[in-house]
N, C-alpha and C. Protein backbone atom coordinates (compact mmCIF):
# COMPACT_ATOMS: atom_id res chain seq x y z
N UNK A 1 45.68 114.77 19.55
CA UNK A 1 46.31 115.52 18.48
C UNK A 1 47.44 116.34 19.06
N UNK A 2 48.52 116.36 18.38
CA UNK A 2 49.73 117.04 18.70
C UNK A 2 50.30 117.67 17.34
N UNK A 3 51.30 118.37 17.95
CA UNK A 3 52.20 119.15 16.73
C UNK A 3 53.06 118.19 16.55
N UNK A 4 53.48 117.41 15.22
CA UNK A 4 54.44 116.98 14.66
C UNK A 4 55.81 117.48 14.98
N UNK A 5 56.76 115.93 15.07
CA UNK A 5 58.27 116.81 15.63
C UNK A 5 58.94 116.00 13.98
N UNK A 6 60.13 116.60 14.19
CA UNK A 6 61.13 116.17 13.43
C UNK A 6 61.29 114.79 13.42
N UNK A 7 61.06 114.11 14.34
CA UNK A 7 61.91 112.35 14.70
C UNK A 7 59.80 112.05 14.35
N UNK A 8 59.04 112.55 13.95
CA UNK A 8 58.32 111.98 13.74
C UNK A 8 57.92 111.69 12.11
N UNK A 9 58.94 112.19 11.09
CA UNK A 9 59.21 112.14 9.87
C UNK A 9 59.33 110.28 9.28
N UNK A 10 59.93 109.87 9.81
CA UNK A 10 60.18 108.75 9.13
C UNK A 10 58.61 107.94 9.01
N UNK A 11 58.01 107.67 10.46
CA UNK A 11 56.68 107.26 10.54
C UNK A 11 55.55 108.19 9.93
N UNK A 12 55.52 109.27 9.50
CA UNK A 12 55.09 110.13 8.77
C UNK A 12 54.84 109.61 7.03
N UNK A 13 56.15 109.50 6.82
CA UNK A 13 56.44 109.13 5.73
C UNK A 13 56.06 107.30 5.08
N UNK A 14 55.99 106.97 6.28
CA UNK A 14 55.47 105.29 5.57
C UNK A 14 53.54 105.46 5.91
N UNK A 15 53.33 106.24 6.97
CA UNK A 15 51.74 106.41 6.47
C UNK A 15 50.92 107.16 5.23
N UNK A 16 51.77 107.89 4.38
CA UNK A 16 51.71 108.91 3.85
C UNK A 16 51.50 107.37 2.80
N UNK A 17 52.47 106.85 2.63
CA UNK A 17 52.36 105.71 1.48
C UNK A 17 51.41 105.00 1.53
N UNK A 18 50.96 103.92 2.80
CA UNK A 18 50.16 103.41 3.53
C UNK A 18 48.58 103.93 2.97
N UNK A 19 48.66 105.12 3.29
CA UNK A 19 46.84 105.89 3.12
C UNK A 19 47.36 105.79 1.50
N UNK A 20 47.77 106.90 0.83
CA UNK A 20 48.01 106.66 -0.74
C UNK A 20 47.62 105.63 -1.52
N UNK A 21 48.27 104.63 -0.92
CA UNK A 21 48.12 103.07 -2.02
C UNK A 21 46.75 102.49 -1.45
N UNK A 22 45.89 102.76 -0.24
CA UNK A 22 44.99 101.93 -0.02
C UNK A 22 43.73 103.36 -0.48
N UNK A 23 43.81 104.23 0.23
CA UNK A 23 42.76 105.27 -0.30
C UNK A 23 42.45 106.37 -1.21
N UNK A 24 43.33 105.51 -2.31
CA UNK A 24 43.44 106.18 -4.01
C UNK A 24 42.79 105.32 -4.73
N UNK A 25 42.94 103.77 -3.86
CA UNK A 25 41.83 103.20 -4.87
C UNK A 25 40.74 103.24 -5.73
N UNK A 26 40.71 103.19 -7.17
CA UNK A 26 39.19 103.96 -7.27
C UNK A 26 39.10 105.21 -8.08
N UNK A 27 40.35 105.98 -7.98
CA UNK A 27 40.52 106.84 -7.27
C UNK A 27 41.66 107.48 -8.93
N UNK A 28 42.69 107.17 -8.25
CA UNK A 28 44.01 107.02 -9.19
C UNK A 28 44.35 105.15 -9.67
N UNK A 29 44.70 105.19 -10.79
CA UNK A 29 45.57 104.18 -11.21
C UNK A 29 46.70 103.79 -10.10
N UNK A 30 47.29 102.48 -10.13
CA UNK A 30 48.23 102.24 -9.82
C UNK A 30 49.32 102.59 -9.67
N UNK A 31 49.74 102.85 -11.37
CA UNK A 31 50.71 104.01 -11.76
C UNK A 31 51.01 105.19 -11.16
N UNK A 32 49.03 105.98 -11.33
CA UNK A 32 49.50 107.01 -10.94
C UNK A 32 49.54 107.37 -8.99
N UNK A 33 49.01 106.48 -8.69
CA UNK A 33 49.69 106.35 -7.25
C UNK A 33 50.50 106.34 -6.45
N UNK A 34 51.50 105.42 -7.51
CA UNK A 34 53.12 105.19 -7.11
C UNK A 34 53.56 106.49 -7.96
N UNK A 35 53.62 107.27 -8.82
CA UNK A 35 54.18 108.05 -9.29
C UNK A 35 53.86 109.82 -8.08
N UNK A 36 52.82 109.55 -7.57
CA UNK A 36 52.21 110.46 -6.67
C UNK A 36 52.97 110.37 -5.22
N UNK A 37 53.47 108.94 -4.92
CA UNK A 37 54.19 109.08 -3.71
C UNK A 37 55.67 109.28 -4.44
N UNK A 38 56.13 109.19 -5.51
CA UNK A 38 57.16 109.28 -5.77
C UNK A 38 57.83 110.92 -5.80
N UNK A 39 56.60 111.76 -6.53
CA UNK A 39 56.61 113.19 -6.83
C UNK A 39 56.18 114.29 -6.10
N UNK A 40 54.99 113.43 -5.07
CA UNK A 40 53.94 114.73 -5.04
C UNK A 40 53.42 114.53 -3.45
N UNK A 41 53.25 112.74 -2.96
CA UNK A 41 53.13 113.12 -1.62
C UNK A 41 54.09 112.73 -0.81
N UNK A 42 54.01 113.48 0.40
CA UNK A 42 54.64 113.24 1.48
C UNK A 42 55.31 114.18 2.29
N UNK A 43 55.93 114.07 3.24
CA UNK A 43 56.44 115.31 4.21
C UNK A 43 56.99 116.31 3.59
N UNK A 44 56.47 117.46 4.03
CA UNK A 44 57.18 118.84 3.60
C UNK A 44 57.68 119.49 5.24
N UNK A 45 59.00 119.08 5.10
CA UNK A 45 59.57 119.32 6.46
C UNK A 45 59.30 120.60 7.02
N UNK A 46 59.15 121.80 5.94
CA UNK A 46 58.66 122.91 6.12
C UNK A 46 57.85 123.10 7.03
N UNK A 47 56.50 122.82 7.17
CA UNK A 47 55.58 122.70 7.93
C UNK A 47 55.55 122.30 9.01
N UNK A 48 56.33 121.11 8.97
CA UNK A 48 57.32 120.63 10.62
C UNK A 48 57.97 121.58 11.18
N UNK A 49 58.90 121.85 10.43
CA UNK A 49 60.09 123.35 11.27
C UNK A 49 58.83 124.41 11.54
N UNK A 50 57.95 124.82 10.37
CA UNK A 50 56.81 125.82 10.65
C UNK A 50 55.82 125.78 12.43
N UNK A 51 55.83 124.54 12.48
CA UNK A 51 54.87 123.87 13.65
C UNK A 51 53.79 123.90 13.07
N UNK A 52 53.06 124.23 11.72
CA UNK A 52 52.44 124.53 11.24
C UNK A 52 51.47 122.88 11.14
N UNK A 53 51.76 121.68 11.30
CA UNK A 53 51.56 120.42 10.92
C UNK A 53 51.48 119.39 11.86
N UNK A 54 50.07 118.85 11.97
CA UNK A 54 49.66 118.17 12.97
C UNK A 54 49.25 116.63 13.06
N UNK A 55 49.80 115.70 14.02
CA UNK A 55 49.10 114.29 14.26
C UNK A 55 48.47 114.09 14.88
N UNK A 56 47.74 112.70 14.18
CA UNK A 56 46.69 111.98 15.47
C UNK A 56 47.47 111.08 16.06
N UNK A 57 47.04 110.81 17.40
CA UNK A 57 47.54 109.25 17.57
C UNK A 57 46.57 108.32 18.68
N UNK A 58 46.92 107.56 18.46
CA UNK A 58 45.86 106.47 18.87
C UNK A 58 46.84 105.28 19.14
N UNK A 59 46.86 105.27 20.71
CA UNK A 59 47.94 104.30 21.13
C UNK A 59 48.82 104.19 21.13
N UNK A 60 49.65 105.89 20.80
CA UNK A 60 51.13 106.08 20.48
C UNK A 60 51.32 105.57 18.94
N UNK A 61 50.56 105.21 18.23
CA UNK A 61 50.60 104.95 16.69
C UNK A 61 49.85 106.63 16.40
N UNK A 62 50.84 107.24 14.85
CA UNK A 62 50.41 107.92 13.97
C UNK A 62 49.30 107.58 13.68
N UNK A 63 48.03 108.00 13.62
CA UNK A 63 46.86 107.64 12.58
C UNK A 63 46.29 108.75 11.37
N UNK A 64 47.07 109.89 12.00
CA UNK A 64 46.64 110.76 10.65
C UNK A 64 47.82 112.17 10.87
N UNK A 65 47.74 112.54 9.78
CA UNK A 65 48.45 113.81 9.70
C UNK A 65 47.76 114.85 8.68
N UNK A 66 47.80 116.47 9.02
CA UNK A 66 47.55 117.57 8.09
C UNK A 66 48.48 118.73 8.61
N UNK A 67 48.41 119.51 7.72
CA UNK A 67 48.46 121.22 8.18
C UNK A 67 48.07 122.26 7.43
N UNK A 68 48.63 123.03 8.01
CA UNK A 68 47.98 124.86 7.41
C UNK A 68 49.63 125.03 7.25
N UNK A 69 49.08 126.25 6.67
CA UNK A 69 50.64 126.75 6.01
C UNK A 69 49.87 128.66 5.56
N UNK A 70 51.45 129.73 5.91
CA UNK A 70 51.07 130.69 5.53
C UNK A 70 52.16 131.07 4.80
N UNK A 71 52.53 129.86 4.00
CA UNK A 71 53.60 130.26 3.17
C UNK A 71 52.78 129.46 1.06
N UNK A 72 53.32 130.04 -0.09
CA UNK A 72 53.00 130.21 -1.15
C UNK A 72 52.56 128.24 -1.64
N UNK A 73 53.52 127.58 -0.78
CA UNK A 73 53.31 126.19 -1.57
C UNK A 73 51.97 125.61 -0.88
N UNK A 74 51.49 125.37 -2.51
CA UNK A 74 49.79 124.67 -2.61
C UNK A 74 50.14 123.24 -2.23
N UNK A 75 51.14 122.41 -2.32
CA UNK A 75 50.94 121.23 -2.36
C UNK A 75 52.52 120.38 -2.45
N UNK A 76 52.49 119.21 -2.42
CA UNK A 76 53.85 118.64 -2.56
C UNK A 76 54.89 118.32 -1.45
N UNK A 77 55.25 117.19 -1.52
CA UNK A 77 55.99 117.16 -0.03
C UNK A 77 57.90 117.74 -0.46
N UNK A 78 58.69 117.08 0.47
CA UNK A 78 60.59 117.91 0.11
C UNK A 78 60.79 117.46 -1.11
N UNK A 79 60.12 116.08 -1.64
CA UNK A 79 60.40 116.07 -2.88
C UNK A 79 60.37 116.67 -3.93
N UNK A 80 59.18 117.39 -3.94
CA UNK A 80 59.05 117.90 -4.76
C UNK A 80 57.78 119.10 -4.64
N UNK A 81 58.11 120.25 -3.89
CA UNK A 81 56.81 121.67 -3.47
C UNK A 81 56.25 121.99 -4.96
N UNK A 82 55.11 122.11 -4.32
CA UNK A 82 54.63 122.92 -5.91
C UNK A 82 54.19 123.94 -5.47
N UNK A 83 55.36 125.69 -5.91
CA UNK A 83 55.00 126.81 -5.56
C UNK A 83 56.16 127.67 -4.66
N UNK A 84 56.23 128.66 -4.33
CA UNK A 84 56.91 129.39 -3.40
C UNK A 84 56.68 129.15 -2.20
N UNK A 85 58.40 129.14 -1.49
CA UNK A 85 58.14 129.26 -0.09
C UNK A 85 58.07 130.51 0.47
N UNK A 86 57.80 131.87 0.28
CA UNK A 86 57.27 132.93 0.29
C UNK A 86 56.10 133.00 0.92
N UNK A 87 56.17 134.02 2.33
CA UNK A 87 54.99 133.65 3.12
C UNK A 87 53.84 134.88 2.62
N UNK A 88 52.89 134.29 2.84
CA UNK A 88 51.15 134.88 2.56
C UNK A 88 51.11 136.15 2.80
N UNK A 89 50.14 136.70 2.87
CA UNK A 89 49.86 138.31 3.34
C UNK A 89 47.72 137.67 3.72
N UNK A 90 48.41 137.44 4.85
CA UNK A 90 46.80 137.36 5.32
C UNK A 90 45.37 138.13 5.24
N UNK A 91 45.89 139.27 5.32
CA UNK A 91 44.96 140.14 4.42
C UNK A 91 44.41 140.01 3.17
N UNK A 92 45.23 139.62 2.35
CA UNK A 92 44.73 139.18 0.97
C UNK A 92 44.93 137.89 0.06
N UNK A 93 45.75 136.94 0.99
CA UNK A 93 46.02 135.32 0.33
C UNK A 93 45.46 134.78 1.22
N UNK A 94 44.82 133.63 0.55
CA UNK A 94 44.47 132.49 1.86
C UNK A 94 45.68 131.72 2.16
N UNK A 95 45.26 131.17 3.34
CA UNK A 95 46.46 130.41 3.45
C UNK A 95 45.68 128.78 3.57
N UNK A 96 47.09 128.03 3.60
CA UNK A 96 46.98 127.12 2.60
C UNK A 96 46.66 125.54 3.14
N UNK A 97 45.78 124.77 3.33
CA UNK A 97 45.75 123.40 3.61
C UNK A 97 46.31 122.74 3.32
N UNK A 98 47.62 121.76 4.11
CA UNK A 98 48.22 120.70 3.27
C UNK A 98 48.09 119.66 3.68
N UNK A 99 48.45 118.66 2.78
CA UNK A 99 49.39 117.42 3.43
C UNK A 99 47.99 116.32 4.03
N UNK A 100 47.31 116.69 3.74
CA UNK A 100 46.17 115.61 5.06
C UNK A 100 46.56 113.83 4.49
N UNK A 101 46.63 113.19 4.98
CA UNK A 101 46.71 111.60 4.75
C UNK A 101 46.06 110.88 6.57
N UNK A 102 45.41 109.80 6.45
CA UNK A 102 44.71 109.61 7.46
C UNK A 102 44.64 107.62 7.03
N UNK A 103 45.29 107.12 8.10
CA UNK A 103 45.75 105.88 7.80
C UNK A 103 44.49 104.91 7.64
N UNK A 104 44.29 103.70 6.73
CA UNK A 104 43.10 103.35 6.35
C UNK A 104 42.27 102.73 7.53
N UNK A 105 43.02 102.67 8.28
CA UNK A 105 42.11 101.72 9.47
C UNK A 105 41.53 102.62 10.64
N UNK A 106 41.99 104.42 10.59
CA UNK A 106 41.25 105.65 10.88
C UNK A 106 40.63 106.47 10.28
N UNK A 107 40.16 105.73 8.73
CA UNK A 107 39.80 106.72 7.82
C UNK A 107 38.00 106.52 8.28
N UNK A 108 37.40 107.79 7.90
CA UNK A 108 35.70 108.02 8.45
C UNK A 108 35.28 108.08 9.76
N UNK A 109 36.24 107.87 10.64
CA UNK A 109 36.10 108.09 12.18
C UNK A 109 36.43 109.31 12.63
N UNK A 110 36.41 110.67 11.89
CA UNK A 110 36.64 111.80 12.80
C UNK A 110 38.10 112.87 12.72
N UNK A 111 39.17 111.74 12.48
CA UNK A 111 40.26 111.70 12.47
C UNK A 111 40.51 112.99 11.33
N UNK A 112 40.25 112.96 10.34
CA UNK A 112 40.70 114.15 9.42
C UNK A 112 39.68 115.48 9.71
N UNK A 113 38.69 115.13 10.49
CA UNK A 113 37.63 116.51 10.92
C UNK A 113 38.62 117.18 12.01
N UNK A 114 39.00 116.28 12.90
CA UNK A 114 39.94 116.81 13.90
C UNK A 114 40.86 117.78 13.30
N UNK A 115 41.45 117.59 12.32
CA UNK A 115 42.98 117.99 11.92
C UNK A 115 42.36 119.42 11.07
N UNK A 116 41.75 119.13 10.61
CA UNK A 116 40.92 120.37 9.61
C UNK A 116 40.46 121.13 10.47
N UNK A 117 39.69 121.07 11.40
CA UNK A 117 39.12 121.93 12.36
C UNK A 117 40.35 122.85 13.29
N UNK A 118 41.74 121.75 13.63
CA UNK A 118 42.70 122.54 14.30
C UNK A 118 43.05 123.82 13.13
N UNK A 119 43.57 123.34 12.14
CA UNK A 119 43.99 123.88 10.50
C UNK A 119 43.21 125.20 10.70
N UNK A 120 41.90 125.21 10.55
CA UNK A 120 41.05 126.55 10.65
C UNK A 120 41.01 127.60 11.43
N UNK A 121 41.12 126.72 12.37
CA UNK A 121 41.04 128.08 13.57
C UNK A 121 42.50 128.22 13.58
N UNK A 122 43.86 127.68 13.48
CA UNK A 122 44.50 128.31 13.57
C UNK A 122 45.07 129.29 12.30
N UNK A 123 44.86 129.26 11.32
CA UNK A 123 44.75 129.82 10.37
C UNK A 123 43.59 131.27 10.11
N UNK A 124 42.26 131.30 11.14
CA UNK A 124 42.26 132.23 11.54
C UNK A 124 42.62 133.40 12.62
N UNK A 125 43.42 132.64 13.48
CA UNK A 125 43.80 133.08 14.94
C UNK A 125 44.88 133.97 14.13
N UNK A 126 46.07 133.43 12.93
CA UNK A 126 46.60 134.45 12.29
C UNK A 126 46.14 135.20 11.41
N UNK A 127 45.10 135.18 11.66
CA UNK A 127 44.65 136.38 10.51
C UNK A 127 43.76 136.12 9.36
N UNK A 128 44.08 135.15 8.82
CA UNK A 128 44.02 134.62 7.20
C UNK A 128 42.02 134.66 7.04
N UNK A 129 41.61 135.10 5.82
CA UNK A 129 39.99 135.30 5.93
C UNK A 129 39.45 133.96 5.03
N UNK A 130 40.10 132.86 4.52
CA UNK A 130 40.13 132.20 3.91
C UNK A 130 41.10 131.12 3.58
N UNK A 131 41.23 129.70 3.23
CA UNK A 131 41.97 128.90 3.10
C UNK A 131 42.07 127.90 1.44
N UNK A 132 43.25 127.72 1.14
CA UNK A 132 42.99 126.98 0.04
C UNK A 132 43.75 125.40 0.15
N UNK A 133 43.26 125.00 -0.58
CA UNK A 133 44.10 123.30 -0.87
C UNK A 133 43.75 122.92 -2.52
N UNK A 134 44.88 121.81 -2.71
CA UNK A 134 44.93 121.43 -3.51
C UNK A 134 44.64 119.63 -3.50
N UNK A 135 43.06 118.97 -3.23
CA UNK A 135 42.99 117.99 -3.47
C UNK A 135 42.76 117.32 -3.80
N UNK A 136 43.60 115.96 -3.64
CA UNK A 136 43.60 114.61 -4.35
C UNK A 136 41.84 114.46 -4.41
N UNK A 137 41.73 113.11 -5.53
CA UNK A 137 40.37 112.98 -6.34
C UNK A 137 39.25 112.26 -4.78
N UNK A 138 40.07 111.55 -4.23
CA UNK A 138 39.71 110.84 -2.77
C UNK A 138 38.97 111.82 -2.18
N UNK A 139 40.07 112.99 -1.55
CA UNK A 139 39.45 114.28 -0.69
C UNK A 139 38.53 115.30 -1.08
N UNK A 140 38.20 114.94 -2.61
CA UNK A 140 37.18 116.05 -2.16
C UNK A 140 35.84 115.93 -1.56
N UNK A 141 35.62 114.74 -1.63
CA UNK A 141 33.72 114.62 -1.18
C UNK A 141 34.27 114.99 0.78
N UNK A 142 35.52 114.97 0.72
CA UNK A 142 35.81 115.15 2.41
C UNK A 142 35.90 116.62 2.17
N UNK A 143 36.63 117.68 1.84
CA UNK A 143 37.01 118.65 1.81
C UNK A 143 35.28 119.59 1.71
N UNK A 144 34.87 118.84 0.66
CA UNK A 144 33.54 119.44 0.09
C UNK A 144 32.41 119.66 1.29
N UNK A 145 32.39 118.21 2.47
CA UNK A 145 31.52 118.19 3.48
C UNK A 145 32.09 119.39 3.99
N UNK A 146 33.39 119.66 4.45
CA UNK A 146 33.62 120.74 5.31
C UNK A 146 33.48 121.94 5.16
N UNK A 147 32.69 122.62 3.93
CA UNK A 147 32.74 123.81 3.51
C UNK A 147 33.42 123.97 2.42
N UNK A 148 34.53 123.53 1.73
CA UNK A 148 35.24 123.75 0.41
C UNK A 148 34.40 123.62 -0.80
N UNK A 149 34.89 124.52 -1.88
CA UNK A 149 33.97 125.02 -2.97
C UNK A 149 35.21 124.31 -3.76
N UNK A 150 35.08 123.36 -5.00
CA UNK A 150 35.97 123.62 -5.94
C UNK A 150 36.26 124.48 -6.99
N UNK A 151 37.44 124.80 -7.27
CA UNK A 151 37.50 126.17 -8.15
C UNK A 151 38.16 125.73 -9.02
N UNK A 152 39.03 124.60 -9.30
CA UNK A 152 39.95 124.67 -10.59
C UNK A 152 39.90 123.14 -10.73
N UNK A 153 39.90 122.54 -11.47
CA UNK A 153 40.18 120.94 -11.68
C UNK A 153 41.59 120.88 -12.43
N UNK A 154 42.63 120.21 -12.02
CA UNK A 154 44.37 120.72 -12.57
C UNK A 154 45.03 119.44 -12.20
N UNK A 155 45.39 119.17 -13.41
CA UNK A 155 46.36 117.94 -14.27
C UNK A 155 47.72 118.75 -14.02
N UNK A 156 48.29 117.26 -12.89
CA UNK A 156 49.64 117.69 -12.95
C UNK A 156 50.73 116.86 -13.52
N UNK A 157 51.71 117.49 -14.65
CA UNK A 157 52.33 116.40 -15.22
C UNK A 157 53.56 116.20 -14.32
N UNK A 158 53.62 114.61 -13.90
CA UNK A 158 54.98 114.77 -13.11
C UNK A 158 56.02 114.19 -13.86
N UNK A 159 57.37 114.21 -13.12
CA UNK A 159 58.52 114.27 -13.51
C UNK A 159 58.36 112.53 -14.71
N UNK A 160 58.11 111.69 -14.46
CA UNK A 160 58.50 110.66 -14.85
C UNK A 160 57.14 110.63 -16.22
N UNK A 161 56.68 111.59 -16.32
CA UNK A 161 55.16 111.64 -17.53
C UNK A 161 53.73 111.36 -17.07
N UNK A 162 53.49 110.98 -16.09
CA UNK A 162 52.26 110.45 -15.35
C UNK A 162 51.48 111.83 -15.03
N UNK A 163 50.45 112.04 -15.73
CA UNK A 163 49.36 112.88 -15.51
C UNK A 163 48.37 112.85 -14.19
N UNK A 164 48.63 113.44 -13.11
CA UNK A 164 47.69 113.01 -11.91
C UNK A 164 46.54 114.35 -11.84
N UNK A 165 45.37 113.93 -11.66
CA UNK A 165 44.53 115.01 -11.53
C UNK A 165 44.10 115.49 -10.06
N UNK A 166 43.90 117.11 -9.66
CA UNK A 166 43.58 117.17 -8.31
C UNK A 166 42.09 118.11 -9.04
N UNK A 167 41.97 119.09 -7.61
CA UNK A 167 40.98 119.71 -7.76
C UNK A 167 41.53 120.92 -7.06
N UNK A 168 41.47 121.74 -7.22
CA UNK A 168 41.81 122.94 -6.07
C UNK A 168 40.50 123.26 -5.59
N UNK A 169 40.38 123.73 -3.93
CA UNK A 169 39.29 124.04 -3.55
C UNK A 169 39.53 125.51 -2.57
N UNK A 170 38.47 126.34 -2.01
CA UNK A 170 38.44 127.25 -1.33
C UNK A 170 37.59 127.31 -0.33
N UNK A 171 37.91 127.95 0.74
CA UNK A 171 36.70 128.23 1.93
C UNK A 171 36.80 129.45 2.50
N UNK A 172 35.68 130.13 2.44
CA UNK A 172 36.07 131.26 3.46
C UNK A 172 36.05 130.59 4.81
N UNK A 173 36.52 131.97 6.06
CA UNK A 173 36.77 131.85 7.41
C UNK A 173 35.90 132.71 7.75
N UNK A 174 35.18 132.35 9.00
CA UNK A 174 33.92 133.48 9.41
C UNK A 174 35.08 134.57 10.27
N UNK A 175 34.50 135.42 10.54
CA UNK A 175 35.03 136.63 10.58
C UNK A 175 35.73 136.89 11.67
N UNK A 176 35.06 136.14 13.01
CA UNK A 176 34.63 135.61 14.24
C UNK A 176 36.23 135.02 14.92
N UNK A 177 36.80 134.69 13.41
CA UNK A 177 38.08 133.41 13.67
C UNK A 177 37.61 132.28 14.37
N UNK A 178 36.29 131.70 14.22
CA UNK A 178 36.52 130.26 14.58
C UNK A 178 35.57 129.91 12.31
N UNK A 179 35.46 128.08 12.45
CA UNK A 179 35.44 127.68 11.25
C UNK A 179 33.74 128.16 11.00
């Protein structure tokens, strides 16, 4: 696991599609799949410039990506953020889980525990007493193993009319700053 660079955007961006269309199955419609990579997933360079956003790799291949964020946006890649880029107040906002996608042929092997586990502790190392995300219908039985509570179930209408549903979830941080 490493910190994501800039020149690692493009390959970023075709796994982001890659996991989407194979592990929405089920999941989301077709439609709303392709309308989800069109609107809602994929790189938020933010988090890159942040250092905030991390890969796996396995053989010099991408196999997964996530991050933390202590800035206002819940979700959404440059296409399209949903929320302020206005940073947190750790004291009293959680800060924020994003972005996780984990390519299908590394998905259930570890690979997104890794990235979540970095996410936590560094998200408590700054401070933060708690974390939130906003996820897809796929992630939550993943999010849920790790401690996340869901708190809101939220229909998002995107640009082209396609209704996609997430879940927002929460976790506290033990006090300790580790997960």
């Amino acid at each position: 696991m490493r910190t994501a660079l800039p020149e690692d955007i493009h390959a970023l961006t075709a796994l982001i599609t890659r996991s989407a269309r194979l592990l929405s199955r089920g999941y989301y419609t077709e439609a709303e799949t392709e309308s989800a990579i069109r609107h809602v997933f994929g790189v938020d360079s933010t988090l890159v410039a942040d250092r905030t956003y991390f890969v796996v790799e396995d053989a010099g291949v991408i196999v997964g990506c996530g991050g933390w964020s202590r800035r206002r946006t819940l979700y959404g890649g440059d296409q399209r953020p949903v929320g302020l880029q206005e940073m947190l107040d750790p004291d009293r906002d959680a800060a924020r889980i994003r972005a996780f996608f984990i390519a299908p042929e590394a998905a259930r092997q570890g690979v997104g525990r890794c990235l979540f586990d970095a996410c936590i502790s560094a998200a408590a190392e700054a401070g933060f007493h708690s974390v939130e995300l906003m996820s897809t219908l796929p992630g939550v039985p993943f999010y849920a193993a790790l401690g996340c509570d869901a708190v809101e179930h939220v229909t998002d209408m995107l640009p082209d009319g396609v209704a996609l549903r997430f879940v927002r979830m929460h976790r506290q941080l033990s006090h300790a700053g580790n997960a």
